[in-house]
N, C-alpha and C. Protein backbone atom coordinates (compact mmCIF):
# COMPACT_ATOMS: atom_id res chain seq x y z
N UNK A 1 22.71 9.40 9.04
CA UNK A 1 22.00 8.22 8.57
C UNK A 1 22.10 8.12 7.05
N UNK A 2 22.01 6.59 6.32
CA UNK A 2 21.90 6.49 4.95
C UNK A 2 20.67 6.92 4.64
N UNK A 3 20.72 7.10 3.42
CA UNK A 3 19.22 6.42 2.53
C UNK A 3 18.53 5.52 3.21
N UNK A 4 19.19 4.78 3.11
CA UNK A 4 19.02 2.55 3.34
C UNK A 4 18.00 3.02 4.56
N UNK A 5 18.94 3.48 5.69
CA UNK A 5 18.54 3.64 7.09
C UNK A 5 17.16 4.49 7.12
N UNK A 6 17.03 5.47 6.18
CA UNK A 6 15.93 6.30 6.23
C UNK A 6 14.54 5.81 6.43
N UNK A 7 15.10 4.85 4.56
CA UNK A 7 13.75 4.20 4.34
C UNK A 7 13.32 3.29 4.98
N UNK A 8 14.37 2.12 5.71
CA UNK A 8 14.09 1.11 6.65
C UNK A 8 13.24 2.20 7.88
N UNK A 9 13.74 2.92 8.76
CA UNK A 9 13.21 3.43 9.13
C UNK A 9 11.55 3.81 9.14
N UNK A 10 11.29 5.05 7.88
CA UNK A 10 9.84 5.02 7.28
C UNK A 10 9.08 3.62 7.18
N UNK A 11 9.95 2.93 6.51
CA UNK A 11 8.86 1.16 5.88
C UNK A 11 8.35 0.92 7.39
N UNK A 12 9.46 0.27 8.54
CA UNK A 12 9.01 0.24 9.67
C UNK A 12 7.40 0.90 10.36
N UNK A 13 7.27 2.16 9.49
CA UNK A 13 6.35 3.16 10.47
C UNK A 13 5.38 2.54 9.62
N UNK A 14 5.40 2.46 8.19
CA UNK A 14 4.41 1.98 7.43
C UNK A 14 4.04 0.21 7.56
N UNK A 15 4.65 -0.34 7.86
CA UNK A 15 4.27 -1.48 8.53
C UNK A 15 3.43 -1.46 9.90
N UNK A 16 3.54 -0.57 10.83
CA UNK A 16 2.45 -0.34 11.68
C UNK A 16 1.19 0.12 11.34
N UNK A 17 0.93 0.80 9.98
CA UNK A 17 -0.24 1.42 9.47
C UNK A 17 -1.12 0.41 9.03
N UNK A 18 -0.04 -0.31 8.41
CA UNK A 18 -0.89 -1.69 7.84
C UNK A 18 -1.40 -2.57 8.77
N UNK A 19 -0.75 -2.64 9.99
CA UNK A 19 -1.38 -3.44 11.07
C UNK A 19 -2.86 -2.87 11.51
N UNK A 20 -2.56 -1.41 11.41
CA UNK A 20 -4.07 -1.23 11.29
C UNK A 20 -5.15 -1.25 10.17
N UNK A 21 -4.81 -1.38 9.54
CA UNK A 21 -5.62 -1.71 8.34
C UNK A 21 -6.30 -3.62 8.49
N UNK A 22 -5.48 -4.26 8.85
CA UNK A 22 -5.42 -5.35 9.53
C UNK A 22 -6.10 -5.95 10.23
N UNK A 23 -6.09 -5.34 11.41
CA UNK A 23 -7.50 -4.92 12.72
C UNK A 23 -8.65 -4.52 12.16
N UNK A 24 -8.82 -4.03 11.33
CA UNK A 24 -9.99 -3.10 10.45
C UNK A 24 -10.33 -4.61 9.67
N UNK A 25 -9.68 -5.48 9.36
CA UNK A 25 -10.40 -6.19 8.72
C UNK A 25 -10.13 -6.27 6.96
N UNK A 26 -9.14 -5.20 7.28
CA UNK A 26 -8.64 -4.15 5.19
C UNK A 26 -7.42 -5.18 5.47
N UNK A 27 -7.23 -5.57 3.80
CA UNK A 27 -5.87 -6.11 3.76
C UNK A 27 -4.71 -5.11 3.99
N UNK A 28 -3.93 -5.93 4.97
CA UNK A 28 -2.65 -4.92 5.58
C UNK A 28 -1.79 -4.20 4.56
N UNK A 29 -2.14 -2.84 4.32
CA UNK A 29 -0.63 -2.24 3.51
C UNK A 29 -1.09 -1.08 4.46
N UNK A 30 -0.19 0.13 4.57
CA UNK A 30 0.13 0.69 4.90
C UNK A 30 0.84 1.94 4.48
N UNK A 31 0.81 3.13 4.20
CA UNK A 31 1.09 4.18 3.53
C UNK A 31 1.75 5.40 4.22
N UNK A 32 2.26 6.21 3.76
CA UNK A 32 2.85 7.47 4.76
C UNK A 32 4.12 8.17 3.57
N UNK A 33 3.60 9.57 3.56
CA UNK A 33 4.44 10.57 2.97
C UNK A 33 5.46 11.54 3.82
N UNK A 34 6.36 11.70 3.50
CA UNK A 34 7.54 12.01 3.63
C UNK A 34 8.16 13.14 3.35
N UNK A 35 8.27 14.76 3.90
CA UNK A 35 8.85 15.84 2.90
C UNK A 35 10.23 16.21 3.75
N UNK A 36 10.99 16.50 3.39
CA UNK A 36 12.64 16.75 4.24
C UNK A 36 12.57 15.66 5.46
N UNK A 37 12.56 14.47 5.35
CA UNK A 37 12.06 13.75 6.34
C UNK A 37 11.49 14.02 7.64
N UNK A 38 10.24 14.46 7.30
CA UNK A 38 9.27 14.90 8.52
C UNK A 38 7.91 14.17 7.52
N UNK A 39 7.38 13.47 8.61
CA UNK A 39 5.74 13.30 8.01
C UNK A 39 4.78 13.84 8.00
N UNK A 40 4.15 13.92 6.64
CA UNK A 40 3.02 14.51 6.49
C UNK A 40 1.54 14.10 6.47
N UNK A 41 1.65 12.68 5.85
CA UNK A 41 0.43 12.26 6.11
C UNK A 41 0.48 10.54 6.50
N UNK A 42 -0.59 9.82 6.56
CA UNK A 42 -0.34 8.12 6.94
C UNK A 42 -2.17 8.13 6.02
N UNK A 43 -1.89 7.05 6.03
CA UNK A 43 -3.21 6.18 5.26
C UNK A 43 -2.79 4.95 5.23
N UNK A 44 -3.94 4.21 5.75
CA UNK A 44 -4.41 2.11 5.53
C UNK A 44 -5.10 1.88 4.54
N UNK A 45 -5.45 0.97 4.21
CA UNK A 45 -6.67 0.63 3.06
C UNK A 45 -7.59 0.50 3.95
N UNK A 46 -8.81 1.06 3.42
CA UNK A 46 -9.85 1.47 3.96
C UNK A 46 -11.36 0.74 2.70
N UNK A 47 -10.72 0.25 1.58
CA UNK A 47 -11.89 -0.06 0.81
C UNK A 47 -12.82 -0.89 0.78
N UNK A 48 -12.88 -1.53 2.01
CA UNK A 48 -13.95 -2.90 2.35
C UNK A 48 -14.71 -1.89 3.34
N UNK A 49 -14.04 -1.35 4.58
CA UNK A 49 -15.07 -0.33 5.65
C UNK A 49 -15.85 0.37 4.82
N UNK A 50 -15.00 1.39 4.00
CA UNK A 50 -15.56 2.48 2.81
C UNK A 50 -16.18 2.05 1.86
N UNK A 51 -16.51 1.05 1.71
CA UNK A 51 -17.35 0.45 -0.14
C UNK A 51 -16.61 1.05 -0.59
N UNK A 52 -15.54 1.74 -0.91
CA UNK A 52 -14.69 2.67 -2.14
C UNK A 52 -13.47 1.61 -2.55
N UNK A 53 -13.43 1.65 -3.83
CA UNK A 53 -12.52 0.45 -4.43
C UNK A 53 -11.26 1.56 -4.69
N UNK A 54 -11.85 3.16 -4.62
CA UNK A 54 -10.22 3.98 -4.78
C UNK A 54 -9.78 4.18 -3.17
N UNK A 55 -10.52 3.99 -1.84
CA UNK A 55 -9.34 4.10 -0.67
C UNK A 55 -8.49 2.91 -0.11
N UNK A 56 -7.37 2.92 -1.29
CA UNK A 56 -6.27 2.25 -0.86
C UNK A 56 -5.18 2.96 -0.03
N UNK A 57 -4.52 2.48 0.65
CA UNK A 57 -3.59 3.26 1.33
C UNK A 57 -2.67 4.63 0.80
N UNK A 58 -2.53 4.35 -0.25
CA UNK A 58 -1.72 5.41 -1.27
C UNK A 58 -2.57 6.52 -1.28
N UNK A 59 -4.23 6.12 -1.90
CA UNK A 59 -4.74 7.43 -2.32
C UNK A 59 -5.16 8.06 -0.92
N UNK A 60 -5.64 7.74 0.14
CA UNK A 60 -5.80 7.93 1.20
C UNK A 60 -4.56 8.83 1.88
N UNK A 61 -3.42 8.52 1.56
CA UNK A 61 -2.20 8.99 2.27
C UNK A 61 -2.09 10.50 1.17
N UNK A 62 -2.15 10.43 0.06
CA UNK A 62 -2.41 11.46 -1.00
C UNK A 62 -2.76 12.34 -0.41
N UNK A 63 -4.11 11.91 -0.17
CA UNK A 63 -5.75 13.00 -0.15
C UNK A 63 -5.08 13.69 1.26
N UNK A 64 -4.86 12.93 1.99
CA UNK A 64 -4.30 13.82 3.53
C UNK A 64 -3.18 14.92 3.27
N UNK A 65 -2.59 14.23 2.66
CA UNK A 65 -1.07 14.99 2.32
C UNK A 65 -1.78 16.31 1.39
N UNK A 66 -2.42 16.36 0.34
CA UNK A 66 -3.01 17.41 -0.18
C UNK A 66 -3.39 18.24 0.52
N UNK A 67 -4.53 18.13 1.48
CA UNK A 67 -4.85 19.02 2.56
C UNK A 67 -4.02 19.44 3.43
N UNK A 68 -2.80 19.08 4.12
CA UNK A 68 -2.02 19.22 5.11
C UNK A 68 -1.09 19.90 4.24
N UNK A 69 -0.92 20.13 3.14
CA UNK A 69 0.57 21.11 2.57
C UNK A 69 -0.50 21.88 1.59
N UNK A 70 -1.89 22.35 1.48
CA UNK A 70 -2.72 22.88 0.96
C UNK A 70 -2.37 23.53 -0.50
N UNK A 71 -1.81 21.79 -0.95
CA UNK A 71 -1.13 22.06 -2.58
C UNK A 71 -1.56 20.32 -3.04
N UNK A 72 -2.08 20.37 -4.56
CA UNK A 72 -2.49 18.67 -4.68
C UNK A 72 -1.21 18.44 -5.41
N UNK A 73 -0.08 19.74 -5.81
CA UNK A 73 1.49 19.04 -5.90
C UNK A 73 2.31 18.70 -5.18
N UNK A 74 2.02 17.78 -4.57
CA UNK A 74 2.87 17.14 -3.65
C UNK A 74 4.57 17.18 -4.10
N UNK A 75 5.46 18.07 -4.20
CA UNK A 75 6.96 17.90 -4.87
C UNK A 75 7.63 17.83 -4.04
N UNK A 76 8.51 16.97 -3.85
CA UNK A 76 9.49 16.81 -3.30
C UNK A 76 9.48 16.09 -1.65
N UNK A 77 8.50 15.28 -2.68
CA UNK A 77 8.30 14.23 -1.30
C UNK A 77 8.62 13.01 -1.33
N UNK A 78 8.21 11.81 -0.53
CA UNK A 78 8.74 10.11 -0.74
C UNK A 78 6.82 9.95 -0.14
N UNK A 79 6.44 8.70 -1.00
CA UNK A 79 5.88 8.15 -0.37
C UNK A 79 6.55 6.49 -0.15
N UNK A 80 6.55 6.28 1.28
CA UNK A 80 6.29 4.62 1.78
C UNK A 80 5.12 3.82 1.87
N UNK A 81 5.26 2.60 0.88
CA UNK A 81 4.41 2.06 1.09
C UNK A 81 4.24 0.25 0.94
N UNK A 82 3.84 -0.39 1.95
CA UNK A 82 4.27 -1.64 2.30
C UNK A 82 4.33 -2.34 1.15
N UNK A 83 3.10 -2.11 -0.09
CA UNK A 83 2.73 -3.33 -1.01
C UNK A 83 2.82 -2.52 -2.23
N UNK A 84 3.74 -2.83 -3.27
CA UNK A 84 3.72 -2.44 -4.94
C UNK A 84 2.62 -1.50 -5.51
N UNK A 85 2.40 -0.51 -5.47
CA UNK A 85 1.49 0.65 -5.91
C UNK A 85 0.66 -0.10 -6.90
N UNK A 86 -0.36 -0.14 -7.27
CA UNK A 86 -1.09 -0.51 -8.31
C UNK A 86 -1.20 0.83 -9.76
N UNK A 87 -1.72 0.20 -10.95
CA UNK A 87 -1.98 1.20 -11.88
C UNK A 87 -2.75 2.46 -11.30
N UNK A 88 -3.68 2.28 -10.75
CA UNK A 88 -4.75 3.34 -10.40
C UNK A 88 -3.72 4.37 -9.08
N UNK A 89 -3.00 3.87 -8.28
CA UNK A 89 -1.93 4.88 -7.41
C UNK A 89 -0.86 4.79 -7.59
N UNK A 90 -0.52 4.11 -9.27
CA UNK A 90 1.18 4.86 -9.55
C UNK A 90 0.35 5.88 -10.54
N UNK A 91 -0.73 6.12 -11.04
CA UNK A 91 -0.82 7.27 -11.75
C UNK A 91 -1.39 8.63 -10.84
N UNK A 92 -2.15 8.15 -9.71
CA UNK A 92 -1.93 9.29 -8.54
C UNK A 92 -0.68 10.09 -8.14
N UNK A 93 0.15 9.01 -7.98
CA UNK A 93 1.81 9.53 -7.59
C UNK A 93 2.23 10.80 -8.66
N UNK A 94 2.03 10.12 -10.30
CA UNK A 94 2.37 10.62 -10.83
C UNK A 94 1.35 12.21 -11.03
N UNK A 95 0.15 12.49 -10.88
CA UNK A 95 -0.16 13.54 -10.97
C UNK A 95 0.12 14.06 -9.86
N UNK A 96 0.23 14.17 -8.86
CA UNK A 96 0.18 14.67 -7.71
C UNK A 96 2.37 15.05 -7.60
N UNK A 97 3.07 14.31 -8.51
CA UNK A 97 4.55 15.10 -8.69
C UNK A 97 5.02 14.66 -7.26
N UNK A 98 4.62 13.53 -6.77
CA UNK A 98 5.48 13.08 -5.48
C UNK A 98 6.84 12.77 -6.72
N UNK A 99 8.24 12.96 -5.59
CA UNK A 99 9.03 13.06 -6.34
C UNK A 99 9.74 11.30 -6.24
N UNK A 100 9.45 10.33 -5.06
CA UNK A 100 9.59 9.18 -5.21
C UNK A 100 8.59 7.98 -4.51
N UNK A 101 8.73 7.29 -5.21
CA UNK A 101 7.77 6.29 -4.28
C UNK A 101 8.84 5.15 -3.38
N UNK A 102 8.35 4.76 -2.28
CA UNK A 102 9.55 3.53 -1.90
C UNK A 102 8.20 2.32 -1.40
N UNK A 103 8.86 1.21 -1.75
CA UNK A 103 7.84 0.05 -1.16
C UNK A 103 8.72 -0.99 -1.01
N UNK A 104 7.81 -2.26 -0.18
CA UNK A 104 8.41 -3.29 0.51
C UNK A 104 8.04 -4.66 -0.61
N UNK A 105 6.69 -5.03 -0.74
CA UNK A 105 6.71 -6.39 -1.20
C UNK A 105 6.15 -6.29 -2.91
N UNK A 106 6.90 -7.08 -3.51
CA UNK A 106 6.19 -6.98 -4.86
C UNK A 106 5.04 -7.91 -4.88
N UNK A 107 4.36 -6.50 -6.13
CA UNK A 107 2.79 -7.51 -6.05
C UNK A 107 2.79 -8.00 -7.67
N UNK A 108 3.22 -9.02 -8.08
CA UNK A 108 3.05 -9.75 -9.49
C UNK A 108 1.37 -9.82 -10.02
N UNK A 109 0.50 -9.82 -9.64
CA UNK A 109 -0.63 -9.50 -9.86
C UNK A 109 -1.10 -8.14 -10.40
N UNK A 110 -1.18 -6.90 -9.48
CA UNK A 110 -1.09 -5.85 -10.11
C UNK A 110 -0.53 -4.78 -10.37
N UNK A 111 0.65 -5.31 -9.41
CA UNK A 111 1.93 -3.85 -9.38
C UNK A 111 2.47 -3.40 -10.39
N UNK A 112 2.41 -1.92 -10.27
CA UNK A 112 2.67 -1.12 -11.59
C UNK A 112 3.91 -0.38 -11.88
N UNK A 113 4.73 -0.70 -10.72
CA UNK A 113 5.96 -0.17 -10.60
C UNK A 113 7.09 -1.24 -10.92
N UNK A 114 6.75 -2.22 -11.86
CA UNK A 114 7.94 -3.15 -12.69
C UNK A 114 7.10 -4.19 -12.46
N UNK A 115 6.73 -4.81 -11.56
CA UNK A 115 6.46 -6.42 -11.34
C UNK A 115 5.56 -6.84 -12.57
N UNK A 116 4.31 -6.11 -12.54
CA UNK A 116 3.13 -6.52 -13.75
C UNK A 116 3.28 -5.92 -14.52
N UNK A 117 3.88 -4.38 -14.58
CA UNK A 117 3.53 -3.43 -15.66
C UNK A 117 4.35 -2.62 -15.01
N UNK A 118 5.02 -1.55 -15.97
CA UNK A 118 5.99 -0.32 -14.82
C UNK A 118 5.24 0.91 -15.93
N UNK A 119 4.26 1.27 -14.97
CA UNK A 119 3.33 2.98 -15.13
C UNK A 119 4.42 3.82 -15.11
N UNK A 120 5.41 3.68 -14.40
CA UNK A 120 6.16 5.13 -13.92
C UNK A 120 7.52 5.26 -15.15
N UNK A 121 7.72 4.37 -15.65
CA UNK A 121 8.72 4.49 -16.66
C UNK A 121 7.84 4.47 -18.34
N UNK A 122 6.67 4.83 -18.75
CA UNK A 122 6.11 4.73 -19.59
C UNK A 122 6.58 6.12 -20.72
N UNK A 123 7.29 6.08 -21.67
CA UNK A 123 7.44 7.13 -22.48
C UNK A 123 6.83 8.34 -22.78
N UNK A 124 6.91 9.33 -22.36
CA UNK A 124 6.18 10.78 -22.89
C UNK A 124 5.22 11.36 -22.00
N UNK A 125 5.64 10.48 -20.32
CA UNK A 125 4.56 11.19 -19.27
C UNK A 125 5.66 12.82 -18.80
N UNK A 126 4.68 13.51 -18.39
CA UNK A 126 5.19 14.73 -17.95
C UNK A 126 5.71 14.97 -16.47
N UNK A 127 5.87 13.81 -15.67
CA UNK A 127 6.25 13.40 -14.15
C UNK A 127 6.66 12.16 -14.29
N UNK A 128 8.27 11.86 -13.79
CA UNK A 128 8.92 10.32 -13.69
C UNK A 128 8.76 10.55 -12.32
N UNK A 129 8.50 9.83 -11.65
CA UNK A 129 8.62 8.81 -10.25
C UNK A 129 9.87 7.94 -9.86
N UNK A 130 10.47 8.63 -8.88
CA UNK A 130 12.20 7.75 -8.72
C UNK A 130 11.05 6.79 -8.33
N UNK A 131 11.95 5.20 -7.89
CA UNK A 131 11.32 3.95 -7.48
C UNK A 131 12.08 3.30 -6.83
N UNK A 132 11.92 2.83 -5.64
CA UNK A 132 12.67 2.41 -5.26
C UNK A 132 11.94 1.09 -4.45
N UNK A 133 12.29 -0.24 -4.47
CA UNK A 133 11.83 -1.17 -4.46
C UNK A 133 12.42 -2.34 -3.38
N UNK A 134 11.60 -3.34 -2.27
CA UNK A 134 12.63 -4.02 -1.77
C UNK A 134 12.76 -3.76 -0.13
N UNK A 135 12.04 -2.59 0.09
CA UNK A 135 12.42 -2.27 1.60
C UNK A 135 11.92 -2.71 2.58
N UNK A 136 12.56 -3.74 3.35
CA UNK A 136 12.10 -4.57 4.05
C UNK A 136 11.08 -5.81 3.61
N UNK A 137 10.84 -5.75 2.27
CA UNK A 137 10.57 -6.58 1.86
C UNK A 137 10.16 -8.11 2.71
N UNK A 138 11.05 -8.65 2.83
CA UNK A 138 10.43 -9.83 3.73
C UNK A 138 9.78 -9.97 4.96
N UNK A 139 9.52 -8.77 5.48
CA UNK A 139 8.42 -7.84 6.72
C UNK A 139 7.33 -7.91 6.40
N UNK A 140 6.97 -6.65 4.84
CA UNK A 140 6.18 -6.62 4.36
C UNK A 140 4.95 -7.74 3.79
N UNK A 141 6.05 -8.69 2.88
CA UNK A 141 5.43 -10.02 2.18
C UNK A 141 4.88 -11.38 3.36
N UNK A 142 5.59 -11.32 4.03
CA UNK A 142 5.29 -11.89 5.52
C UNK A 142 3.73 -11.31 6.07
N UNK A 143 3.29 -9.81 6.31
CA UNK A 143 2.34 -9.57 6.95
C UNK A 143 1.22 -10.14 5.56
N UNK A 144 1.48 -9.68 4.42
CA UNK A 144 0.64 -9.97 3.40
C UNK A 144 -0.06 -11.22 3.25
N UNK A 145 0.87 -12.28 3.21
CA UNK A 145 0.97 -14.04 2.88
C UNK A 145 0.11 -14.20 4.18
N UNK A 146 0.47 -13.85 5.86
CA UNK A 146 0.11 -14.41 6.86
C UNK A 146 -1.81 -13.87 6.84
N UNK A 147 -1.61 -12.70 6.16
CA UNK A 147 -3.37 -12.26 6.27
C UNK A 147 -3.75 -12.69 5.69
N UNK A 148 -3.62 -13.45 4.28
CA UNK A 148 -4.32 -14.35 2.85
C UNK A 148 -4.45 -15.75 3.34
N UNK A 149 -3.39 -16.27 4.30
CA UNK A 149 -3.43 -17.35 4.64
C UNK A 149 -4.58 -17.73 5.87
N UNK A 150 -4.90 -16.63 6.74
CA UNK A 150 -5.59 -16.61 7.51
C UNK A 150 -7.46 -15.86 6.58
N UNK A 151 -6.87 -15.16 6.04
CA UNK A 151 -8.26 -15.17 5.75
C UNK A 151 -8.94 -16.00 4.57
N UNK A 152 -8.21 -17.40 4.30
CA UNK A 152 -8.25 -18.80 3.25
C UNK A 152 -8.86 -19.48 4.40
N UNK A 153 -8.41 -19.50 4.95
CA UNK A 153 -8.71 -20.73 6.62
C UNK A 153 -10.32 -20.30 6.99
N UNK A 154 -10.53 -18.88 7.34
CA UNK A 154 -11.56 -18.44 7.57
C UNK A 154 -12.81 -18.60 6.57
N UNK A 155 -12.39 -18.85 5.16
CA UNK A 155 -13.72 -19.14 4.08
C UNK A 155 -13.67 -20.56 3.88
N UNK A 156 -12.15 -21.52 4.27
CA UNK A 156 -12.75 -22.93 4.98
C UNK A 156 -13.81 -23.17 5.71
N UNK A 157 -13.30 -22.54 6.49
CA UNK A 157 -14.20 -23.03 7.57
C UNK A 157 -15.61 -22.60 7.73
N UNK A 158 -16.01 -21.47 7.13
CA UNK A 158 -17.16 -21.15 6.67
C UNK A 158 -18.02 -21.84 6.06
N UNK A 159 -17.81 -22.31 4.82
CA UNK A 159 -17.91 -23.28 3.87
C UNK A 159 -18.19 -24.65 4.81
N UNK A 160 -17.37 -25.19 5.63
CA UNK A 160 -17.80 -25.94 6.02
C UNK A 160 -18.74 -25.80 6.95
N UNK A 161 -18.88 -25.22 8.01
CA UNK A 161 -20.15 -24.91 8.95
C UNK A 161 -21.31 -24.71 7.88
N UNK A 162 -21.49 -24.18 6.97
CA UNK A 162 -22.96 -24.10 5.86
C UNK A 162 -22.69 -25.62 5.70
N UNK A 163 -21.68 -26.33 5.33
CA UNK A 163 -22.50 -27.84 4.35
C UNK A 163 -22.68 -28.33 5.45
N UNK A 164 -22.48 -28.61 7.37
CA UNK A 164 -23.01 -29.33 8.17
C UNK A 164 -24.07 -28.28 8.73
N UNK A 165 -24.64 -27.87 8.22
CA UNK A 165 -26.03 -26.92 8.73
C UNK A 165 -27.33 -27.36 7.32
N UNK A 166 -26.41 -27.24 5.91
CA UNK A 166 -27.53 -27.76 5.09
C UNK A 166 -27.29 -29.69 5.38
N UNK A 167 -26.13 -30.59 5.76
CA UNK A 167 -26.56 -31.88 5.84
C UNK A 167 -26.43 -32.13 7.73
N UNK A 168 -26.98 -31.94 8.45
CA UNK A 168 -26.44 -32.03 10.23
C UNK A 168 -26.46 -33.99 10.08
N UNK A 169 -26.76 -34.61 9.43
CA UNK A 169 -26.94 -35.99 9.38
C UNK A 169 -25.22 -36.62 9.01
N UNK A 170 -24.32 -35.56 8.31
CA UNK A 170 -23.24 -36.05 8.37
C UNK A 170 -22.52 -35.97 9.31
């Protein structure tokens, strides 16, 4: 198998994670680490169930992976992950010495791995992060767009059931 094939592969598995995150009600991304290609850990976003604004899929997939190789240096691993790492879990990546990150959809808002800001190429850190960007991409951005779009519809319609409950005369 390629590379290509690997990571399509992994993204695939991490696109099912996010579906559960999904079901949960968490915006869909999806997470999962990688060492000689065998998996070690999976994590969803969990930060609406959890009140925690740090369990995003990344740090979640981290925290498992720490315990399961009973080292918080994660070396010589890949993490997959559906949606553009943010500042707060490309600098996880980077302490924790995962040796690459791979993801599917860019997030222009807060992604920290080139789109908004690139954390991982910043001068004089003591851990670079390979990056690899794009995988499956139109899978990924697809589950994203279709959950924003559906959960826009849902605060329609909300919105409207309150203004015919405060006017029932219209």
């Amino acid at each position: 198998m390629t590379q290509s094939e690997i990571d399509e592969y992994w993204m695939l598995q991490a696109l099912e994670l996010a579906k559960k995150a999904q079901n949960a009600g968490e915006i869909p991304v999806g997470a999962l680490l990688v060492k000689d290609n065998q998996l070690v850990a999976t994590g969803w976003n969990h930060s609406i169930e959890n009140h925690d604004p740090t369990a995003h899929a990344e740090i979640v997939t981290l925290k498992q992976a720490g315990t399961a190789l009973q080292n918080y240096r994660l070396l010589d691993t890949t993490l997959y992950v559906t949606l553009e790492p943010c500042i707060m879990c490309a600098g996880a990546m980077i302490h924790s010495r995962i040796g690459r990150v791979v993801y599917g959809a860019k997030d222009f808002k807060t992604g920290a791995c080139g789109s908004f800001i690139n954390i991982m190429s910043q001068p004089g850190l003591n851990h670079y992060v390979e990056v690899t960007s794009g995988v499956l991409e139109d899978a990924c951005s697809s589950m994203l767009s279709e959950f924003f779009k559906m959960r826009r519809a849902q605060i329609k319609a909300l919105r409207q059931q309150e203004k015919l409950m405060q006017n029932p005369e219209d």
